[in-house]
C-alpha atoms as a PDB file:
ATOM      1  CA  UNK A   1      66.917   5.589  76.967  1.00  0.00           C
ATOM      2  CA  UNK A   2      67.389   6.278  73.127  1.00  0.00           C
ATOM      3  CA  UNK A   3      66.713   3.801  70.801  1.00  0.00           C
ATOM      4  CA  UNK A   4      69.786   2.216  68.698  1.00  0.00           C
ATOM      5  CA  UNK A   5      69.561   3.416  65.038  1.00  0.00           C
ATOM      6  CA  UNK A   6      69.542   0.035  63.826  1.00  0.00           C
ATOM      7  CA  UNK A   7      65.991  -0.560  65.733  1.00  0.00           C
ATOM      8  CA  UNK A   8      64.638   2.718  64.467  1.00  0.00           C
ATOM      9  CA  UNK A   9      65.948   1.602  60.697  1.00  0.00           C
ATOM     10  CA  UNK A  10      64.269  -2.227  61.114  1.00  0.00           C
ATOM     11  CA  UNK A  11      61.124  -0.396  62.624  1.00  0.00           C
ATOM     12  CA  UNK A  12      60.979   1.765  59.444  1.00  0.00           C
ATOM     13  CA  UNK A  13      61.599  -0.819  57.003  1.00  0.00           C
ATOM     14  CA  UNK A  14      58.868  -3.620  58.909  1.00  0.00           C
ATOM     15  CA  UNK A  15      56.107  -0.487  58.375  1.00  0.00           C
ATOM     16  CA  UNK A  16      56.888  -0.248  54.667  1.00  0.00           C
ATOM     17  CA  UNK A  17      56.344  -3.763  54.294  1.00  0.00           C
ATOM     18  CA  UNK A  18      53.614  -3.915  56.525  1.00  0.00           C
ATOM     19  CA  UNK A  19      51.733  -0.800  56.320  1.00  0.00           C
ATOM     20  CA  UNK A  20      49.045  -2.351  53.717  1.00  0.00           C
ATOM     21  CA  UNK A  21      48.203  -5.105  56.506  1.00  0.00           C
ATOM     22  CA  UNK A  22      48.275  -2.716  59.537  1.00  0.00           C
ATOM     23  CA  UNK A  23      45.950  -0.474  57.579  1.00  0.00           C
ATOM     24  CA  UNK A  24      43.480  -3.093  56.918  1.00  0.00           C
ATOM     25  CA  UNK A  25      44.053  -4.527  61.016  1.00  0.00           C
ATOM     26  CA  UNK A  26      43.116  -1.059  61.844  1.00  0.00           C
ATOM     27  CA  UNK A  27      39.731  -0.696  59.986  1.00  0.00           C
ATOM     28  CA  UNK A  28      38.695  -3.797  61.288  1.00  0.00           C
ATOM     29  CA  UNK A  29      39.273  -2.956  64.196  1.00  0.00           C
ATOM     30  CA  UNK A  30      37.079   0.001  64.011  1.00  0.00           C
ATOM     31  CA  UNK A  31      34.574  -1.678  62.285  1.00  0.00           C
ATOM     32  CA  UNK A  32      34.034  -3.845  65.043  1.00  0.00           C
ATOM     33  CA  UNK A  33      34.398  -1.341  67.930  1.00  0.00           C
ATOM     34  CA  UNK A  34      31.592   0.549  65.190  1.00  0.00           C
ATOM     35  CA  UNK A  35      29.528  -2.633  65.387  1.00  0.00           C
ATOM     36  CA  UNK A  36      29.674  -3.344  69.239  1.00  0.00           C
ATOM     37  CA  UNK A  37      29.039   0.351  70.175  1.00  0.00           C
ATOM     38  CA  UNK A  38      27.697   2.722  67.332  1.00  0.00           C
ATOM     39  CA  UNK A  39      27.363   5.371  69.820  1.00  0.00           C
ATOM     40  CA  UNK A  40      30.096   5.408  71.825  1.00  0.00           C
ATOM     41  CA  UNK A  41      32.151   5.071  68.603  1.00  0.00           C
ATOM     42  CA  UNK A  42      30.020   7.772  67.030  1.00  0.00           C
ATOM     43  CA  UNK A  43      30.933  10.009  70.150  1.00  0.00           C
ATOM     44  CA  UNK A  44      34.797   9.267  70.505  1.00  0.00           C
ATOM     45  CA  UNK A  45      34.710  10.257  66.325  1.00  0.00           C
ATOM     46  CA  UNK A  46      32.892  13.712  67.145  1.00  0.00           C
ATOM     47  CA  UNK A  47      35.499  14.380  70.159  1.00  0.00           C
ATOM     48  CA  UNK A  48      38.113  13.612  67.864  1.00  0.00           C
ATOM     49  CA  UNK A  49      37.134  15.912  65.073  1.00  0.00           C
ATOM     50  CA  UNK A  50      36.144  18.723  67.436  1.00  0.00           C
ATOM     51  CA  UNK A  51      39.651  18.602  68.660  1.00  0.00           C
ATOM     52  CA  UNK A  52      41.523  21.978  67.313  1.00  0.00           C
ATOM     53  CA  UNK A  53      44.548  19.959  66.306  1.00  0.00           C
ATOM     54  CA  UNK A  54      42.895  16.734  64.932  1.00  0.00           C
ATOM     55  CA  UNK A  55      40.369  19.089  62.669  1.00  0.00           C
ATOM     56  CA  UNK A  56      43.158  21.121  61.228  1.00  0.00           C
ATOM     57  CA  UNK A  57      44.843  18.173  60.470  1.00  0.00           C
ATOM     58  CA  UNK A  58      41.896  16.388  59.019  1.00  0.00           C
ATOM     59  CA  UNK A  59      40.922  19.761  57.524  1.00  0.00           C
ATOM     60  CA  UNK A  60      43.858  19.581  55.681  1.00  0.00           C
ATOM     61  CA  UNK A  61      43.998  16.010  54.584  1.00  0.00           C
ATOM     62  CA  UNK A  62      40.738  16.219  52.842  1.00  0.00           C
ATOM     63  CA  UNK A  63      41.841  19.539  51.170  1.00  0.00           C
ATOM     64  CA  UNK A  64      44.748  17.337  49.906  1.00  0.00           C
ATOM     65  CA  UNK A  65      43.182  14.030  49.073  1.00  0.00           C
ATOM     66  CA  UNK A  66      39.661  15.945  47.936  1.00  0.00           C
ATOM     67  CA  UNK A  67      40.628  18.451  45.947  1.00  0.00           C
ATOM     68  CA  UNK A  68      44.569  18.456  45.458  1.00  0.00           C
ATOM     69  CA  UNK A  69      44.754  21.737  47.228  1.00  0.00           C
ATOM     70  CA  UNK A  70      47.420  22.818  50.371  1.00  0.00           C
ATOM     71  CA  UNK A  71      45.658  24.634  53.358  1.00  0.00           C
ATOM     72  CA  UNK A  72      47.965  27.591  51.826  1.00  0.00           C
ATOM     73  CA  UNK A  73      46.879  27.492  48.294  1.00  0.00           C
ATOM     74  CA  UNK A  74      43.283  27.618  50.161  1.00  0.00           C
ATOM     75  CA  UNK A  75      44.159  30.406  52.185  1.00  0.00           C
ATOM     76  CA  UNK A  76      45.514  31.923  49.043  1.00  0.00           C
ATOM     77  CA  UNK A  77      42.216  31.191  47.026  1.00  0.00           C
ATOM     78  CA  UNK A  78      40.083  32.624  50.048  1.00  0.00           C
ATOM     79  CA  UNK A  79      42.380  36.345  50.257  1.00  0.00           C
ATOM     80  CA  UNK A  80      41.750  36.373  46.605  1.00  0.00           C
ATOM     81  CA  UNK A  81      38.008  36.277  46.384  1.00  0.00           C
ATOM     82  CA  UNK A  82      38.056  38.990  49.533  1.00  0.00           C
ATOM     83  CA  UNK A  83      37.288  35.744  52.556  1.00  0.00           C
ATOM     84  CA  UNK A  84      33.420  35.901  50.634  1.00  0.00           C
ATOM     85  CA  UNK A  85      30.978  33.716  48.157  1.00  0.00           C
ATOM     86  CA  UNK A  86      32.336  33.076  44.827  1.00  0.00           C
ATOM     87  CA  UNK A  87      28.470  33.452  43.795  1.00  0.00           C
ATOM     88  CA  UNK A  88      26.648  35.409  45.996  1.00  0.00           C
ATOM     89  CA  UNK A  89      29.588  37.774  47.386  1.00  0.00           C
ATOM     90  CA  UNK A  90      28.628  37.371  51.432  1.00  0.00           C
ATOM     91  CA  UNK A  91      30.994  36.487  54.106  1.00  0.00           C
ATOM     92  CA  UNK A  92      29.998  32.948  55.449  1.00  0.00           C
ATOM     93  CA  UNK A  93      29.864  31.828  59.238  1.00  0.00           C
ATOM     94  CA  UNK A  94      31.839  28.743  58.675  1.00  0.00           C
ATOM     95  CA  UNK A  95      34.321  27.626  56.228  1.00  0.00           C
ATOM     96  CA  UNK A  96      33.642  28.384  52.706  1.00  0.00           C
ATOM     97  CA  UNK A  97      33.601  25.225  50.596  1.00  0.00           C
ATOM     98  CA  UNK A  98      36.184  24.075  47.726  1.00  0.00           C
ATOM     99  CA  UNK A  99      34.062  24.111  44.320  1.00  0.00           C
ATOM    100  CA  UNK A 100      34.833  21.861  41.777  1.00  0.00           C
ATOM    101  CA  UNK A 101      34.013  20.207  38.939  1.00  0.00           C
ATOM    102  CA  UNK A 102      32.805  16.808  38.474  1.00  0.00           C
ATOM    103  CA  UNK A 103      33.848  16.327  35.490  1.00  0.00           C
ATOM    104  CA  UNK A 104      37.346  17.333  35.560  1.00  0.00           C
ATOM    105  CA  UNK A 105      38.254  17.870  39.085  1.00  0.00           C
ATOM    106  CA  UNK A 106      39.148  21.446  38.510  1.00  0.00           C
ATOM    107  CA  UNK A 107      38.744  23.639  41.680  1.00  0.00           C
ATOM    108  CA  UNK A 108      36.655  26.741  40.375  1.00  0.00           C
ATOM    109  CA  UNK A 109      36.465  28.729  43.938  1.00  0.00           C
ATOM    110  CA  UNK A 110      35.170  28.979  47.402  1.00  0.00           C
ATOM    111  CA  UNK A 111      31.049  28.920  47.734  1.00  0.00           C
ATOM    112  CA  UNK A 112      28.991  29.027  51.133  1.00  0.00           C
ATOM    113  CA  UNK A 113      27.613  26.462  51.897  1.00  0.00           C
ATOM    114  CA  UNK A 114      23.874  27.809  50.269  1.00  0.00           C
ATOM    115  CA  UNK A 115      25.560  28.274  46.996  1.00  0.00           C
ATOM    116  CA  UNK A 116      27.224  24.673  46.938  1.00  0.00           C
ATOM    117  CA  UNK A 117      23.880  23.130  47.987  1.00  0.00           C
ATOM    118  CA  UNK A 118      22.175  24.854  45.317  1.00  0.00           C
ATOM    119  CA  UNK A 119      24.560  24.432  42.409  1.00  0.00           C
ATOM    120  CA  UNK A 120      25.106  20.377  43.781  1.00  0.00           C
ATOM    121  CA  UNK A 121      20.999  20.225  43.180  1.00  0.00           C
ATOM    122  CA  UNK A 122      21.344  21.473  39.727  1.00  0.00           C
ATOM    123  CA  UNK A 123      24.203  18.736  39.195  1.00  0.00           C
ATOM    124  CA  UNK A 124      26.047  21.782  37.530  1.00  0.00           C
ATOM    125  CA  UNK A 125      23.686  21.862  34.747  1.00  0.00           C
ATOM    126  CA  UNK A 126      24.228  25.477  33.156  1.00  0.00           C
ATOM    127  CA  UNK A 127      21.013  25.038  31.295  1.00  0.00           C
ATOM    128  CA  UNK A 128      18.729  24.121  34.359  1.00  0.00           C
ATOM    129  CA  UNK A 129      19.827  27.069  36.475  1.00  0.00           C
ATOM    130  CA  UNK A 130      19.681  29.534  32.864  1.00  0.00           C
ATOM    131  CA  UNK A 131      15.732  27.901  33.343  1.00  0.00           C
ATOM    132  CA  UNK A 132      15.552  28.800  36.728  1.00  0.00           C
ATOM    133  CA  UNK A 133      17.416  32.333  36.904  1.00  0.00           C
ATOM    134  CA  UNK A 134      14.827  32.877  34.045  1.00  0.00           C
ATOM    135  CA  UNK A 135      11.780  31.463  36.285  1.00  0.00           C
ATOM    136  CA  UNK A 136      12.342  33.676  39.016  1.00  0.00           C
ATOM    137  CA  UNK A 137      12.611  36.293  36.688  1.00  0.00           C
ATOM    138  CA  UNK A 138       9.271  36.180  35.154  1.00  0.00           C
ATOM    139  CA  UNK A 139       7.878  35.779  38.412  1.00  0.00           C
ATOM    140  CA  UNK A 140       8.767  38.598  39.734  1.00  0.00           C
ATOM    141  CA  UNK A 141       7.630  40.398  37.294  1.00  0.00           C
ATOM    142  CA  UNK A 142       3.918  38.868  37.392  1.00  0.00           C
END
């Protein structure tokens, strides 16, 4: 049976008024379930995520909340730089990752995950990887 549209309207307006409190109801409640049972918790998370649906879903929330960006304007950003490394120009296994920086929050393209490892150890210092690009120059030709 179909529920009156007065019900569905009170239901709606009780969640905007609640939704802070059921928010914080639900992370303690997974804090404790966390707390009682770290790895059943842990396990239930990874089935979760590994679930096609859930992970595009997720995928695309922390495109959103991350980095500002749609799963299409990714897509779009990916068929621009030919599906490869913004740096080093090779197709990648997985997912590329959403550069960005720091500083401003500007998304500057799509790196493998080597690339993004390396540039997040040089704390996107342009001068420290000039110094190294320079290093492994002169060693090579020693």
């Amino acid at each position: 049976m179909a529920r009156p549209a007065y019900a569905k309207a009170a239901e709606a307006k009780y969640d905007a008024t609640h939704r802070e409190q059921r928010a914080i109801a639900a992370r303690e409640r997974a804090r404790k379930q966390r707390s009682e049972n770290p790895e059943a918790y842990n396990e239930a998370m990874r089935v979760y995520r590994d679930n096609e649906v859930h992970a595009a879903t997720y995928r695309n929330y922390c495109l959103k909340k991350k980095y500002g960006l749609t799963s299409e304007e990714y897509e779009a950003l990916l068929k621009k730089q030919g599906g490869v490394c913004k740096i080093c120009q090779m197709p990648s296994k997985s997912r590329l990752r959403v550069d960005h920086d720091h500083k401003t929050g500007k998304v500057r393209g799509l790196l493998c995950t080597g690339c993004n490892i390396g540039l997040g150890q040089f704390k996107d210092n342009a001068a420290a990887l000039k110094a190294a690009a320079d290093y492994i120059e002169k060693s090579q030709t020693i």
